[in-house]
Every structure is written in C-alpha cells, then in structure tokens.
Protein backbone atom coordinates (compact mmCIF):
# COMPACT_ATOMS: atom_id res chain seq x y z
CA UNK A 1 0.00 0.00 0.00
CA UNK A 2 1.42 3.41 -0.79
CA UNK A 3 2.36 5.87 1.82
CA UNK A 4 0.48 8.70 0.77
CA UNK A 5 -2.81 9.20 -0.85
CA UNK A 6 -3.64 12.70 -2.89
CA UNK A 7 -6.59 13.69 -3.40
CA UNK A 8 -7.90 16.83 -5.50
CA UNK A 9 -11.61 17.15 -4.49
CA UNK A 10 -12.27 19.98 -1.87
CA UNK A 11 -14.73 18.41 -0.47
CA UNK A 12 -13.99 14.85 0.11
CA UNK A 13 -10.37 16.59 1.35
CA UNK A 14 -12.81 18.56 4.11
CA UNK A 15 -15.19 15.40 4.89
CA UNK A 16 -11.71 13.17 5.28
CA UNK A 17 -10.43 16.34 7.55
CA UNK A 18 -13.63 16.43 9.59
CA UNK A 19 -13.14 13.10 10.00
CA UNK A 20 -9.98 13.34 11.65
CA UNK A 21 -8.22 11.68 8.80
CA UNK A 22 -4.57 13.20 8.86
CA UNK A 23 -3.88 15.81 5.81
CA UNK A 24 0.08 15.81 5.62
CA UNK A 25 0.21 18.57 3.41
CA UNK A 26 -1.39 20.49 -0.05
CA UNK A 27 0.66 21.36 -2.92
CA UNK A 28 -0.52 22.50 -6.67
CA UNK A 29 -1.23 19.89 -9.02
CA UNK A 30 1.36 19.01 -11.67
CA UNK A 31 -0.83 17.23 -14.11
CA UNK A 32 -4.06 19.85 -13.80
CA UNK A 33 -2.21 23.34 -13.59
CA UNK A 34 -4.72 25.86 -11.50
CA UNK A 35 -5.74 22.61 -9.33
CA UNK A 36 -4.54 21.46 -5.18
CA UNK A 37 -3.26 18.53 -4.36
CA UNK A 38 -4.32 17.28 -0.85
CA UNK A 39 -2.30 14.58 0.17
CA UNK A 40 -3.30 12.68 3.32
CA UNK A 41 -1.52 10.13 4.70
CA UNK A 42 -3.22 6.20 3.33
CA UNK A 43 -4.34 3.33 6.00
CA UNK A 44 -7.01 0.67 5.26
CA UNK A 45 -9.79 3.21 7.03
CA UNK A 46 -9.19 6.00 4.66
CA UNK A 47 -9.24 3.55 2.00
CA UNK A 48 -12.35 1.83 2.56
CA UNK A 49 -13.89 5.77 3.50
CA UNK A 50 -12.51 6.96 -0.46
CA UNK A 51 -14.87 3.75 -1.56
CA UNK A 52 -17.92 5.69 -0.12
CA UNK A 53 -17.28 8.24 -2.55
C-alpha cells in the first residue's frame, strides 16, 4: 500500500479532515495546472472511507 494518498476534491479533502483523517500537506497539481493537491496520509480506514465516494 502506498504511503500517501492525494486527493484533489475539496470536499472529500474537508469530509476526510472532519473526520480526523490526517492531511500531511497540499501542494498545486502538476498534471491539472490551476488545481490542489491534498495529500493525506493512506491506512485501510481511509481507503475503505474513499470507496464511499
């Protein structure tokens, strides 16, 4: 499983925050220029949470 997980929607990035998922940090996309990267840190939880989505 990979360390990190990014994410660009806002808000699934606020639902995972309000959900006390940890957000390690958020840096511009390099693939969609204008876009955020929010990169949380991956576990089994947050993956089985990103499958509600």
């Amino acid at each position: 499983m990979e360390k990190y997980k990014c994410i660009l929607s806002l808000r699934v990035a606020n639902d995972l925050v309000a959900k006390d998922y940890e957000l390690v940090h958020i840096e511009p996309s390099h693939k969609l220029p204008g876009k955020l990267v929010f990169v949380f840190r991956n576990s089994e939880q947050l993956e089985k949470e990103l499958q509600n989505y």
